[in-house]
PDB file of N, CA and C in Angstrom:
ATOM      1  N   UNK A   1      46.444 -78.981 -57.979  1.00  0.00           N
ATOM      2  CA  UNK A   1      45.505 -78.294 -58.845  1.00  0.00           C
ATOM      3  C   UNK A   1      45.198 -79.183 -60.054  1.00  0.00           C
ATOM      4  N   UNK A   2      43.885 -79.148 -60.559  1.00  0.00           N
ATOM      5  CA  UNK A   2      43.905 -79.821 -61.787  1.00  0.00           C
ATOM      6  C   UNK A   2      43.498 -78.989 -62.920  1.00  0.00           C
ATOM      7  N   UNK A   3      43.938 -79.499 -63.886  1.00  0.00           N
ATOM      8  CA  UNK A   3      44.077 -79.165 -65.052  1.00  0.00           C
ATOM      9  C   UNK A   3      43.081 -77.965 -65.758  1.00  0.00           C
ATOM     10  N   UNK A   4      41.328 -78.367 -64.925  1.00  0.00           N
ATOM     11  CA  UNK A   4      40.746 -77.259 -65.248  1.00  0.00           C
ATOM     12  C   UNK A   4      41.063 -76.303 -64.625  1.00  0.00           C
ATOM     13  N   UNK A   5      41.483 -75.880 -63.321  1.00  0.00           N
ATOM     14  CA  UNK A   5      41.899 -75.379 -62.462  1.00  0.00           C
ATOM     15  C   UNK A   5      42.872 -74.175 -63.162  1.00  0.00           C
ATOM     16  N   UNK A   6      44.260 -75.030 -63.222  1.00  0.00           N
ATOM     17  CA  UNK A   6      45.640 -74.372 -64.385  1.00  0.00           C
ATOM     18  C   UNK A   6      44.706 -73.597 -65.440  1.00  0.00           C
ATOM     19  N   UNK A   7      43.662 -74.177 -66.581  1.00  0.00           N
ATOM     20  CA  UNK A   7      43.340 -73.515 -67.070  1.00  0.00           C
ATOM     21  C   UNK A   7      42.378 -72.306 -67.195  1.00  0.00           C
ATOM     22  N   UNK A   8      41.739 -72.375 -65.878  1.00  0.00           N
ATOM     23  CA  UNK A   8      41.003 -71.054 -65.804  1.00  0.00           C
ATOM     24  C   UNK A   8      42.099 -70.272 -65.005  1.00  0.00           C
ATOM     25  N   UNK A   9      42.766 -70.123 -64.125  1.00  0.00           N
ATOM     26  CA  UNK A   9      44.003 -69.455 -63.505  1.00  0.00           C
ATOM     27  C   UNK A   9      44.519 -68.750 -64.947  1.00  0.00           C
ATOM     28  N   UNK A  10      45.255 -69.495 -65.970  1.00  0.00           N
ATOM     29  CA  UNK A  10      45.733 -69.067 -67.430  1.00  0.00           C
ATOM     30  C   UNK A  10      44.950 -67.992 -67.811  1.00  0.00           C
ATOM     31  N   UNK A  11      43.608 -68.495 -67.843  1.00  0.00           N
ATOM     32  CA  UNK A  11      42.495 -67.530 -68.777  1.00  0.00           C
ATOM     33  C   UNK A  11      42.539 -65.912 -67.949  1.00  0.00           C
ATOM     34  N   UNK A  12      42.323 -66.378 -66.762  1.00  0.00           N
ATOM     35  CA  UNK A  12      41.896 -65.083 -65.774  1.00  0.00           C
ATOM     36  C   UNK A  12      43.579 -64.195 -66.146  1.00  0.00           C
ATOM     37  N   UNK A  13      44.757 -64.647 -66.165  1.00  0.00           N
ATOM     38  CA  UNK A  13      45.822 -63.706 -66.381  1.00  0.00           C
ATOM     39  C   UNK A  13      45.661 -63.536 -67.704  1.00  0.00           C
ATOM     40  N   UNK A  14      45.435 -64.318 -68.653  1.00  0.00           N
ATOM     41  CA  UNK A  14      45.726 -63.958 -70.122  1.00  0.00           C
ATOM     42  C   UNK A  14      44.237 -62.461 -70.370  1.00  0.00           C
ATOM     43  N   UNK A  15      43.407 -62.679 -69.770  1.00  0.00           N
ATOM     44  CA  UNK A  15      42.460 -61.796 -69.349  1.00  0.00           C
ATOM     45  C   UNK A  15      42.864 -60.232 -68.629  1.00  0.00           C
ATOM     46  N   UNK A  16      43.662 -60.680 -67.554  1.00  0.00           N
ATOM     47  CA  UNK A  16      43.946 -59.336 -67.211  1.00  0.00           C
ATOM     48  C   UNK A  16      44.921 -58.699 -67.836  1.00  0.00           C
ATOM     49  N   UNK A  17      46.145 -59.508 -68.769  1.00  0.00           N
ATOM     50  CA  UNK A  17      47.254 -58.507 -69.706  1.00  0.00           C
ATOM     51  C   UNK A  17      46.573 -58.184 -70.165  1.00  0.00           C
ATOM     52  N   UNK A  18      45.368 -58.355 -71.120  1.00  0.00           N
ATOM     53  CA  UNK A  18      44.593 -57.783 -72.401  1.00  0.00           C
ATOM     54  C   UNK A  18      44.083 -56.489 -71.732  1.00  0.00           C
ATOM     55  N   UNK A  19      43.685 -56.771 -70.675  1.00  0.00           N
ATOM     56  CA  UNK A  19      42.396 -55.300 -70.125  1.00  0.00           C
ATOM     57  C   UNK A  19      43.801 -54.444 -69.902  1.00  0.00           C
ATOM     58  N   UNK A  20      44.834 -54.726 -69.099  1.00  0.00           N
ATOM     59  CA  UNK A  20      45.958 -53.840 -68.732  1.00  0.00           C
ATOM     60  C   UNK A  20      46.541 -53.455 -70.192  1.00  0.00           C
ATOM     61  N   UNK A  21      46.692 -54.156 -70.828  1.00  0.00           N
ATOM     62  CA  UNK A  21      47.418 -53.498 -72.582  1.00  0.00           C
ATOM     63  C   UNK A  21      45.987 -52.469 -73.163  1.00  0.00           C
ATOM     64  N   UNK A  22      44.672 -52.813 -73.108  1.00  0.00           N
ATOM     65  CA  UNK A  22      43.833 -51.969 -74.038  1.00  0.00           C
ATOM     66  C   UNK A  22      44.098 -50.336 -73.213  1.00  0.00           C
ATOM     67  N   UNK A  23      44.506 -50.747 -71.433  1.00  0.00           N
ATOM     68  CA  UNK A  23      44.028 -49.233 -70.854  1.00  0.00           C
ATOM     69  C   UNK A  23      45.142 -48.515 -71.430  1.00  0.00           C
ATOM     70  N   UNK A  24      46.624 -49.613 -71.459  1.00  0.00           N
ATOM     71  CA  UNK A  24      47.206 -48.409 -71.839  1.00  0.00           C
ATOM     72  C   UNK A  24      47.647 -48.000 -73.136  1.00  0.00           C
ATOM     73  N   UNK A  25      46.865 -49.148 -73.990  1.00  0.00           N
ATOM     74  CA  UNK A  25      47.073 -48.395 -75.642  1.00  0.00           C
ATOM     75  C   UNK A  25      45.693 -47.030 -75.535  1.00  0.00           C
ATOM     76  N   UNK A  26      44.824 -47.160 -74.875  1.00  0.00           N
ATOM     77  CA  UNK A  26      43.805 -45.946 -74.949  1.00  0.00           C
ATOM     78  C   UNK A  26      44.055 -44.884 -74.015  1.00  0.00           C
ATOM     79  N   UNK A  27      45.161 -44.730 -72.824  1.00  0.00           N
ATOM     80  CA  UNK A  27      46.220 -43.842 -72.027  1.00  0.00           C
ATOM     81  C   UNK A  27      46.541 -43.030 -73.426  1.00  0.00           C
ATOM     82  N   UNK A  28      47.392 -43.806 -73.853  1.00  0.00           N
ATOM     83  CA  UNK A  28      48.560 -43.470 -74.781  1.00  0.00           C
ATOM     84  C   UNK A  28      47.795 -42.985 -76.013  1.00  0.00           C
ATOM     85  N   UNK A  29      46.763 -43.085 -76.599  1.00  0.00           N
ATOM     86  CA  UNK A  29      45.522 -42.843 -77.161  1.00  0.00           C
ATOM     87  C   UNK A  29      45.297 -40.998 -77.098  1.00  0.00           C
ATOM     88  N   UNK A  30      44.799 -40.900 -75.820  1.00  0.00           N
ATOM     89  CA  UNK A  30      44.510 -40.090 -75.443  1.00  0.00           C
ATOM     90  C   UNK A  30      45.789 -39.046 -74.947  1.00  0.00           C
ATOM     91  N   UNK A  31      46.457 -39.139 -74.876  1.00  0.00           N
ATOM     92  CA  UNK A  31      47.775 -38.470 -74.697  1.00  0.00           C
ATOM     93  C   UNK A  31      47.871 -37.712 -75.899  1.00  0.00           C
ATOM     94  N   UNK A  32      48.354 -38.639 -76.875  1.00  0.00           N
ATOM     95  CA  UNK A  32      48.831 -38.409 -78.046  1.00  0.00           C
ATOM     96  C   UNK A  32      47.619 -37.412 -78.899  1.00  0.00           C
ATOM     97  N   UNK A  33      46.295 -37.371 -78.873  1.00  0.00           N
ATOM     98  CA  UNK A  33      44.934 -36.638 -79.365  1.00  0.00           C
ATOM     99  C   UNK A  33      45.136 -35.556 -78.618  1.00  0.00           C
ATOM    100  N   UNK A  34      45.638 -35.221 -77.372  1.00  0.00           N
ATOM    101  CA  UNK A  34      45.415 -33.847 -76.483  1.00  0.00           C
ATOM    102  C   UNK A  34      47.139 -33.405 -76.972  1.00  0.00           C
ATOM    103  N   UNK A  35      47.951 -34.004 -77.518  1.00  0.00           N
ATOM    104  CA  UNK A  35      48.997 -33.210 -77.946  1.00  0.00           C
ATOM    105  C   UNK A  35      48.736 -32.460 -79.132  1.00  0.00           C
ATOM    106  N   UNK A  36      47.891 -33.836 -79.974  1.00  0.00           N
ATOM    107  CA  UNK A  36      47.924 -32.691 -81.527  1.00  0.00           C
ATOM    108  C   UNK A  36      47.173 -31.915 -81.454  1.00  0.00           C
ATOM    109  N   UNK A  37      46.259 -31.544 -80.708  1.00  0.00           N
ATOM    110  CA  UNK A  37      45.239 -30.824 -80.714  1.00  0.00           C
ATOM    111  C   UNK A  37      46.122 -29.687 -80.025  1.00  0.00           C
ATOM    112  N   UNK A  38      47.072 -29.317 -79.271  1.00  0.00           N
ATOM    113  CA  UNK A  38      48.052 -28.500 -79.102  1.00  0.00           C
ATOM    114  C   UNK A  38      48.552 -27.980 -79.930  1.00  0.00           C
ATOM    115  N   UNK A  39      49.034 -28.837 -80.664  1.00  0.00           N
ATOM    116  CA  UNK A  39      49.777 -28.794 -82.176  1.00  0.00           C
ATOM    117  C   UNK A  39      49.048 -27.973 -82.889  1.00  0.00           C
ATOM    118  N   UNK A  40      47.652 -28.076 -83.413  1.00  0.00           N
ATOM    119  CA  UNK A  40      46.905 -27.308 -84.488  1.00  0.00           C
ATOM    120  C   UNK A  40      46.755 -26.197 -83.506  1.00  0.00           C
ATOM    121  N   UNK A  41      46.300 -25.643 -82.364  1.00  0.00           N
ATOM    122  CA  UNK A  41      46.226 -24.566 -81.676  1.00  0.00           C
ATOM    123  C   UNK A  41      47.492 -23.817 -81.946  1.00  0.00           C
ATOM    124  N   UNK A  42      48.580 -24.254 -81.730  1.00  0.00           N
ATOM    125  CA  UNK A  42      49.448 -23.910 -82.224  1.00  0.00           C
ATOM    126  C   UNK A  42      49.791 -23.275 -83.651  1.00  0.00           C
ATOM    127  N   UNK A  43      49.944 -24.340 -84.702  1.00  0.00           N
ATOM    128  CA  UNK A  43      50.004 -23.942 -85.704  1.00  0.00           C
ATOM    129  C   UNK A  43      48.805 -23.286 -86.555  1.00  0.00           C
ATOM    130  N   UNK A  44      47.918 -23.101 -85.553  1.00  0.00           N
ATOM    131  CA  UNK A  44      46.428 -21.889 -86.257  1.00  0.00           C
ATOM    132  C   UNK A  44      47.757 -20.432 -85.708  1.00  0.00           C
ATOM    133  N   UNK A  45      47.537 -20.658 -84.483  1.00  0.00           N
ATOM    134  CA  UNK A  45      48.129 -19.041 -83.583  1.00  0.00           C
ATOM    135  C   UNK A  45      49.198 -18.982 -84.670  1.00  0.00           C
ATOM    136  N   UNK A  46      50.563 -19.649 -85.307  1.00  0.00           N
ATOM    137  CA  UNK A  46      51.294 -19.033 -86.208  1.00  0.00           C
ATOM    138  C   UNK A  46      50.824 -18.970 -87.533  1.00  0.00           C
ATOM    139  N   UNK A  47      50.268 -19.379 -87.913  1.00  0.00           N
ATOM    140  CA  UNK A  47      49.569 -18.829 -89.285  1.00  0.00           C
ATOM    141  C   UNK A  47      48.996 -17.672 -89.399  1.00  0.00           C
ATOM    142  N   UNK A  48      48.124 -17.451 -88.175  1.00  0.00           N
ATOM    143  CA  UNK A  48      47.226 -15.953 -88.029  1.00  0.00           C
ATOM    144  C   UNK A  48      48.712 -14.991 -87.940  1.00  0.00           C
ATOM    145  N   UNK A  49      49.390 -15.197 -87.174  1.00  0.00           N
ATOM    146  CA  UNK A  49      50.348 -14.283 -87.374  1.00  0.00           C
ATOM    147  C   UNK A  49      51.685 -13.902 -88.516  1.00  0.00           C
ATOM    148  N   UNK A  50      51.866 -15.165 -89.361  1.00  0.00           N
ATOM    149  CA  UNK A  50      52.400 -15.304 -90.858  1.00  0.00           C
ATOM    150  C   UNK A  50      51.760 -14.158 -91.641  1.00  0.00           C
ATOM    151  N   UNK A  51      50.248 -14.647 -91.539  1.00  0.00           N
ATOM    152  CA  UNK A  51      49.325 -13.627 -92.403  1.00  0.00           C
ATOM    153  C   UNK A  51      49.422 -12.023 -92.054  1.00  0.00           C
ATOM    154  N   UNK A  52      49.250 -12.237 -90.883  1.00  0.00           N
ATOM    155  CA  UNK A  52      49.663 -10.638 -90.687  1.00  0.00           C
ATOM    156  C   UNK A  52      50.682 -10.093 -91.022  1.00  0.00           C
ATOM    157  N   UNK A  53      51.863 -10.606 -90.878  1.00  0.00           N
ATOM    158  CA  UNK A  53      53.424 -10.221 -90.997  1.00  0.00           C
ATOM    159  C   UNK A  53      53.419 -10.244 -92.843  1.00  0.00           C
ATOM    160  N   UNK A  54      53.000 -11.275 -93.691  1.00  0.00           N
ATOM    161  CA  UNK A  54      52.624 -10.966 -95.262  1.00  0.00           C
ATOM    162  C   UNK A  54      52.048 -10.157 -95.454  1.00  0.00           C
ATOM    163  N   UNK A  55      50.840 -10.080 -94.741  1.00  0.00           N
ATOM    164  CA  UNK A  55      50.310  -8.258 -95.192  1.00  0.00           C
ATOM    165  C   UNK A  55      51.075  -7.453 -94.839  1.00  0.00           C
ATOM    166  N   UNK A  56      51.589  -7.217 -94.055  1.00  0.00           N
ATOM    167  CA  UNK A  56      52.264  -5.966 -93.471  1.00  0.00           C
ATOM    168  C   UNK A  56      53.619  -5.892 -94.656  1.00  0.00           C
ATOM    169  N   UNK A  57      54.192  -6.605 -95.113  1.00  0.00           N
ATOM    170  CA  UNK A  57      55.379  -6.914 -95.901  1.00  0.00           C
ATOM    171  C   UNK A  57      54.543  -5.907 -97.260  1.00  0.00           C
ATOM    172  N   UNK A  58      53.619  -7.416 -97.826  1.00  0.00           N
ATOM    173  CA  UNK A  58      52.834  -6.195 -99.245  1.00  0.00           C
ATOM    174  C   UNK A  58      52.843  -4.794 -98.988  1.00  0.00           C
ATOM    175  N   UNK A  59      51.752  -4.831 -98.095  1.00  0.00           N
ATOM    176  CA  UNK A  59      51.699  -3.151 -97.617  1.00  0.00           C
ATOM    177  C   UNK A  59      52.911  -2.259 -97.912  1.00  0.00           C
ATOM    178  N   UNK A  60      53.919  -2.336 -97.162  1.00  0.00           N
ATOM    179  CA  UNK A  60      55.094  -1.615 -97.191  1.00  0.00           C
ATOM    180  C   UNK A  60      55.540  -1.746 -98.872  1.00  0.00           C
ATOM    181  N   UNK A  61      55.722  -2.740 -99.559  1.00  0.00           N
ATOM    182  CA  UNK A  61      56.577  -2.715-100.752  1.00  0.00           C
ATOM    183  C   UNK A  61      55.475  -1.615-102.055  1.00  0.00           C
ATOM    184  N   UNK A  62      54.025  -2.117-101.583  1.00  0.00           N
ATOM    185  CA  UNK A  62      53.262  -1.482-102.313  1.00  0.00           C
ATOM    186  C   UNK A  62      53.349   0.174-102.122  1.00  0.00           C
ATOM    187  N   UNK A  63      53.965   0.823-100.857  1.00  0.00           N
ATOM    188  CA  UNK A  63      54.007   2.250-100.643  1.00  0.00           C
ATOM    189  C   UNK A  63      55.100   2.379-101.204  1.00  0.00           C
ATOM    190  N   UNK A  64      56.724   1.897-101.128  1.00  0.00           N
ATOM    191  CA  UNK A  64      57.901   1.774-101.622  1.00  0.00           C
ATOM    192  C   UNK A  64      57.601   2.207-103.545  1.00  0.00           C
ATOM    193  N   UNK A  65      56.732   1.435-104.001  1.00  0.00           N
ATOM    194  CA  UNK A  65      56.557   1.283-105.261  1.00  0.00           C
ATOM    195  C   UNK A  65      55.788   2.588-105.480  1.00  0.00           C
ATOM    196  N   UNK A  66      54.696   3.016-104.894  1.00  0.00           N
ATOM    197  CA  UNK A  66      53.746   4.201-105.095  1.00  0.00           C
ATOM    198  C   UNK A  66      54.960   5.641-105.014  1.00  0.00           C
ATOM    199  N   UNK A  67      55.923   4.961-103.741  1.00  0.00           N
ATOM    200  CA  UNK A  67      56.695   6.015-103.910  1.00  0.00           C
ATOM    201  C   UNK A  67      57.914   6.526-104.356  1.00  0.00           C
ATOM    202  N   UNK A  68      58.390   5.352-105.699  1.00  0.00           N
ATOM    203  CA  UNK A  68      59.338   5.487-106.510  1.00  0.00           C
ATOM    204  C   UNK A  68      58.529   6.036-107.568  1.00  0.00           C
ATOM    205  N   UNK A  69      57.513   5.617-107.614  1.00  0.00           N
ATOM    206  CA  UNK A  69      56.975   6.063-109.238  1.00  0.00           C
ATOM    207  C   UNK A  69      56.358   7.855-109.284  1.00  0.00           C
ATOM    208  N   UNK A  70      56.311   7.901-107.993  1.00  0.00           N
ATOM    209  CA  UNK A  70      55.105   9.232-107.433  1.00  0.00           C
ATOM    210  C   UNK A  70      56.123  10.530-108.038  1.00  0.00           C
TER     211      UNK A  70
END
């Protein structure tokens, strides 16, 4: 083989790690975006229900109070 030879052989692999590393930094990309997006679905669904469980708490202490003073 000669030398130009060796060096396009080089290029064509140094070529294909790059395309094989971008797919799987943008795999791993995309993995990681469809988790957090779990995550906030998540942490919306417990907040809506925090809020409820705080109202419901006020509520009660505010009748407690109406009905010490009543």
């Amino acid at each position: 083989m000669t030398d130009l030879q060796i060096m396009g052989a080089g290029s064509a692999l140094i070529g294909i790690l790059v395309a094989v590393l971008v797919a799987m930094l943008g795999w791993l990309g995309s993995r990681i975006i469809t988790r957090l997006d779990l995550m906030v679905d998540r942490l919306n669904k417990v907040s809506g229900e925090l809020h409820t469980r705080i109202n419901g708490l006020d509520t009660r202490l505010t009748r407690v109070e109406t009905k010490v003073e009543g």
